[in-house]
Protein backbone atom coordinates (compact mmCIF):
# COMPACT_ATOMS: atom_id res chain seq x y z
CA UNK A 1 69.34 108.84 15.69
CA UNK A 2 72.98 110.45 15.00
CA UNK A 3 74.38 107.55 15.14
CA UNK A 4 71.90 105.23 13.75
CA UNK A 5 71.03 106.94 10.77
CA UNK A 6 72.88 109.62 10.13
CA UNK A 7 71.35 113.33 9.27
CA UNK A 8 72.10 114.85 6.22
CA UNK A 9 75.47 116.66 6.60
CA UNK A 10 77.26 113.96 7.74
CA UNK A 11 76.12 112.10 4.59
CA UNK A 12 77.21 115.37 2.51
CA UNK A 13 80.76 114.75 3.79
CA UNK A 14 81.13 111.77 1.45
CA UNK A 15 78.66 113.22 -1.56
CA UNK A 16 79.93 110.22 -4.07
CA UNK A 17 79.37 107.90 -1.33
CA UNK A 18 76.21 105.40 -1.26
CA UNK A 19 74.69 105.68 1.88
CA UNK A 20 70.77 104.60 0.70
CA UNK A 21 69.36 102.89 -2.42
CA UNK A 22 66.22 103.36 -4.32
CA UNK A 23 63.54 104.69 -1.58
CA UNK A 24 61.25 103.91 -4.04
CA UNK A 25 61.34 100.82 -3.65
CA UNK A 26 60.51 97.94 -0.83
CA UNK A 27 64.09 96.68 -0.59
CA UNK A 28 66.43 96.77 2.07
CA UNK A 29 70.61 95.99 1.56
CA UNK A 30 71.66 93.97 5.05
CA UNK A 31 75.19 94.39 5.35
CA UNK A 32 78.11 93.10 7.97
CA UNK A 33 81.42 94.80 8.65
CA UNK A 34 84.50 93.20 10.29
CA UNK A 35 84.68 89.15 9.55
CA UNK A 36 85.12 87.08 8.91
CA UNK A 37 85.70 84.99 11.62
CA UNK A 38 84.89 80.86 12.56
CA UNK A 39 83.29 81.91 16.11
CA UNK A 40 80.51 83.81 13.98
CA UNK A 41 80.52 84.10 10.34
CA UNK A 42 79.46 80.47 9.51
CA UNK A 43 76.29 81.43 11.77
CA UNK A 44 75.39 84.15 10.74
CA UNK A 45 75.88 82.64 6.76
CA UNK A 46 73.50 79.41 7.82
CA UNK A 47 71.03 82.50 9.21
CA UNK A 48 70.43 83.73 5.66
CA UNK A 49 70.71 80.27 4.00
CA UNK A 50 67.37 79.80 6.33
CA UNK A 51 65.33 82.87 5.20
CA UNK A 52 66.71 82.74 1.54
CA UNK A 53 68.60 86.16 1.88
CA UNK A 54 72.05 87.28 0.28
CA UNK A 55 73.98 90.22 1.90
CA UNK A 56 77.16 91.61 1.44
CA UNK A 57 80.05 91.12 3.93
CA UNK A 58 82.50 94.18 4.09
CA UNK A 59 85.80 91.75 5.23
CA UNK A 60 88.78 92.80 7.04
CA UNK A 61 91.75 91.84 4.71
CA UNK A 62 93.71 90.26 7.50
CA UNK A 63 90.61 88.02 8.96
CA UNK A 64 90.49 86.98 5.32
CA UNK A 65 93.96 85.53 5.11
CA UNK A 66 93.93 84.38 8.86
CA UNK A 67 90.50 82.00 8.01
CA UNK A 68 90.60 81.86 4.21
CA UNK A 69 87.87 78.55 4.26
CA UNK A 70 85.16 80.68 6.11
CA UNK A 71 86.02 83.49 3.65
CA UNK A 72 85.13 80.98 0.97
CA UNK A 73 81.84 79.88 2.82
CA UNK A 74 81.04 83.25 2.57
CA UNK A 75 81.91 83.50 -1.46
CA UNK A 76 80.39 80.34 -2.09
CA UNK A 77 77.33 80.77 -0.73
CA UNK A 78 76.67 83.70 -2.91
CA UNK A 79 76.86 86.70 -0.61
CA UNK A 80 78.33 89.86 -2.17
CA UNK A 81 81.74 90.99 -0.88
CA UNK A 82 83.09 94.44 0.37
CA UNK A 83 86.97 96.03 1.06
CA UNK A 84 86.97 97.40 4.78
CA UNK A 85 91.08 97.66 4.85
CA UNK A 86 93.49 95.24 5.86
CA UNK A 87 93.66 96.15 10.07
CA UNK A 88 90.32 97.89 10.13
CA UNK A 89 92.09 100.99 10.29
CA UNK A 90 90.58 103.89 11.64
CA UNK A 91 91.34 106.57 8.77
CA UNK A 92 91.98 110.01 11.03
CA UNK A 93 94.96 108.04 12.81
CA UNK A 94 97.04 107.76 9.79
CA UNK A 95 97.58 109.54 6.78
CA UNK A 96 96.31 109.18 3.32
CA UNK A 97 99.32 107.19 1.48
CA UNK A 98 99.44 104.17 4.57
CA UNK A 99 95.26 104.01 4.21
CA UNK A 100 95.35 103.66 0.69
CA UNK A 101 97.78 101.02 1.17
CA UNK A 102 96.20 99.33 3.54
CA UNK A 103 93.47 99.08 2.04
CA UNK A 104 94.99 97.88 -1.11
CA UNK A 105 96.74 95.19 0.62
CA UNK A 106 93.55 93.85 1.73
CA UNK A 107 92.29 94.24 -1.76
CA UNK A 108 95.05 91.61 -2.72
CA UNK A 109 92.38 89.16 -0.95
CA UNK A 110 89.61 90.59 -1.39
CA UNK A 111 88.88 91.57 -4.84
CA UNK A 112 86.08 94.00 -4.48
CA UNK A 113 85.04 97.33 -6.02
CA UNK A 114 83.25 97.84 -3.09
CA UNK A 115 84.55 100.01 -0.17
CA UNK A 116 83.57 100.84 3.74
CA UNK A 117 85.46 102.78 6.01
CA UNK A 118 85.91 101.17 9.03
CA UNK A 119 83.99 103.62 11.87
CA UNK A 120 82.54 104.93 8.61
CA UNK A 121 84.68 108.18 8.93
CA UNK A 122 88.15 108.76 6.35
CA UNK A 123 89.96 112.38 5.92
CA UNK A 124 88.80 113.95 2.65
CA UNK A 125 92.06 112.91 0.97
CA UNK A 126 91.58 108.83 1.58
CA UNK A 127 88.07 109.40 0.16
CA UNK A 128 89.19 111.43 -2.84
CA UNK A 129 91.63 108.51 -3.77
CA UNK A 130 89.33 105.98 -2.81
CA UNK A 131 86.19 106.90 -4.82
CA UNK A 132 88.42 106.91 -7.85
CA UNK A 133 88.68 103.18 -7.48
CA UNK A 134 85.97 101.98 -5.60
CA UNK A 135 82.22 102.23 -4.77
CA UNK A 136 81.99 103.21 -1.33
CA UNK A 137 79.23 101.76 0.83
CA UNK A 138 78.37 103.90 3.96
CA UNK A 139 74.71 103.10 5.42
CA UNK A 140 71.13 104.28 6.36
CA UNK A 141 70.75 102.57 9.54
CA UNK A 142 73.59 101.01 11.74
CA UNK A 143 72.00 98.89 14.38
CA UNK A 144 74.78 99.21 16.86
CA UNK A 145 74.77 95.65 17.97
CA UNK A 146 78.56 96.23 18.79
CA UNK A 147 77.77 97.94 21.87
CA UNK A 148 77.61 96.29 25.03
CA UNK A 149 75.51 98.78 26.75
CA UNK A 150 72.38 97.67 24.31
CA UNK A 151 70.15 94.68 24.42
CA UNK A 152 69.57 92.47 21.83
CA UNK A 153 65.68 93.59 22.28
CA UNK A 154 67.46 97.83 22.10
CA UNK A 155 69.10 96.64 19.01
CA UNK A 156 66.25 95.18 17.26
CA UNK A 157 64.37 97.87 17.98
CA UNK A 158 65.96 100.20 16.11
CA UNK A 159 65.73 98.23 12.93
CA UNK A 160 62.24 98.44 13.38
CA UNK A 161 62.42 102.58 14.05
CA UNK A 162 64.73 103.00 11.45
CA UNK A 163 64.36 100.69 8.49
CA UNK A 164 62.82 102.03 5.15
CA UNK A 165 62.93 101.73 1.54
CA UNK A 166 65.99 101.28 0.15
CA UNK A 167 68.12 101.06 3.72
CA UNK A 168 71.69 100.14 3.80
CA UNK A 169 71.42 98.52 7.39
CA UNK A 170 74.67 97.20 8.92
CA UNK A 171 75.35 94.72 11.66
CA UNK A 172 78.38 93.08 12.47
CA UNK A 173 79.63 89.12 11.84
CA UNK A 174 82.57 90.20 15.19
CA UNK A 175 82.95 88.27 19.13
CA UNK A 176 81.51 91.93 20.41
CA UNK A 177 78.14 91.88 18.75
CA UNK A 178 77.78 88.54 18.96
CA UNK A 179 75.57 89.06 22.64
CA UNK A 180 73.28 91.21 20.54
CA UNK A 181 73.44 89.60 17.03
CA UNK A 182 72.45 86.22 17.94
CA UNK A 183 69.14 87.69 19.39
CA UNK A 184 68.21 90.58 17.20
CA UNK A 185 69.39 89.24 13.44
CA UNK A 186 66.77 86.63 12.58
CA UNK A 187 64.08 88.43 14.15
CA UNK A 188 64.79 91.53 12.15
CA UNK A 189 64.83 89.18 8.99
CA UNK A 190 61.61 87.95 10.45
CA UNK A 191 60.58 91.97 11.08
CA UNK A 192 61.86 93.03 7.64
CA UNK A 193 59.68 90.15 5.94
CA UNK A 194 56.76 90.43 7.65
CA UNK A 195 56.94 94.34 6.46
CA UNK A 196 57.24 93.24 2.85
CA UNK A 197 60.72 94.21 2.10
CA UNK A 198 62.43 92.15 -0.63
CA UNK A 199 66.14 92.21 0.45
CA UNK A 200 69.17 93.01 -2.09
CA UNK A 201 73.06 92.88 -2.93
CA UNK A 202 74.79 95.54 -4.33
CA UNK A 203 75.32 95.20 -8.04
């Protein structure tokens, strides 16, 4: 549960950072970090065409410019966008000026006042700057469908143990989740539906 939704003084780290909606109300925000990219993107876009769902897509500046046209499936189709750096840095490796400008530079492609950390961790100093520009994203349940030491079937489950109102639930549009996204993301649409939660983008 540490890791999958975190407790509440890891989310007082970040105070000015979103990390659950309204838990008043039955809505869930699905959200994917690290496209986009041909091998998986397009899928996971023709996924949510099915169900009738918009999400938002937190896009690694340099898969942007490597595969602009999936980029602009992803636009086109509606889905709300999100900064998560240029490299998917990790921010305790490098100091506050080179994050900043990384992320900036990806922001040059992007266009978003939306931010997530990639690893969802920054030094105080990159989230000081940062939350004077953007709206930073964190989340309420990560799935973990990144790691290979899960099932699809582990993976889904914890969208079912997890998910409430007003969850900011991530999964990931990347070649390493793919062996657990292709299983678990339309039947936790199918999960989340059957539950009666209306699913949102961020404003």
């Amino acid at each position: 549960m540490f890791i999958e939704q975190p407790p509440r003084f890891i989310r007082q780290l970040y105070p000015r950072a979103c990390w659950r909606m309204d838990a008043s109300e039955r809505s869930v925000y699905l959200t994917f970090d690290d496209g986009p990219i041909p091998e998986v993107t397009p899928w996971v876009l023709d996924v949510l065409d099915k169900y009738g769902i918009k999400a938002t897509f937190f896009v690694v500046g340099d898969n942007v410019r490597k595969h602009p046209d999936v980029y602009r499936m992803v636009v086109e189709r509606g889905h709300r966008i999100g900064n998560h750096t240029h490299n998917h840095l990790k921010g305790f490796e490098h100091h506050t000026d080179s994050y900043v400008s990384n992320v900036e530079k990806a922001d040059n492609f992007v266009h978003s006042n939306l931010f997530r950390p990639p690893h969802g961790f920054m030094r105080m100093s990159q989230y000081r700057a940062l939350s004077e520009r953007y709206r930073i994203i964190m989340w309420d349940l990560v799935t973990r469908d990144y790691n290979p030491k899960l099932t699809g079937d582990e993976v889904l489950s914890k969208v079912k143990r997890y998910a409430r109102n007003g969850s900011i639930i991530t999964f990931h549009d990347s070649l390493r989740a793919t062996h657990n996204l292709y299983y678990a993301l339309p039947r936790a649409i199918e999960w989340l539906l059957s539950e009666g939660y209306e699913f949102k983008i961020f404003k």
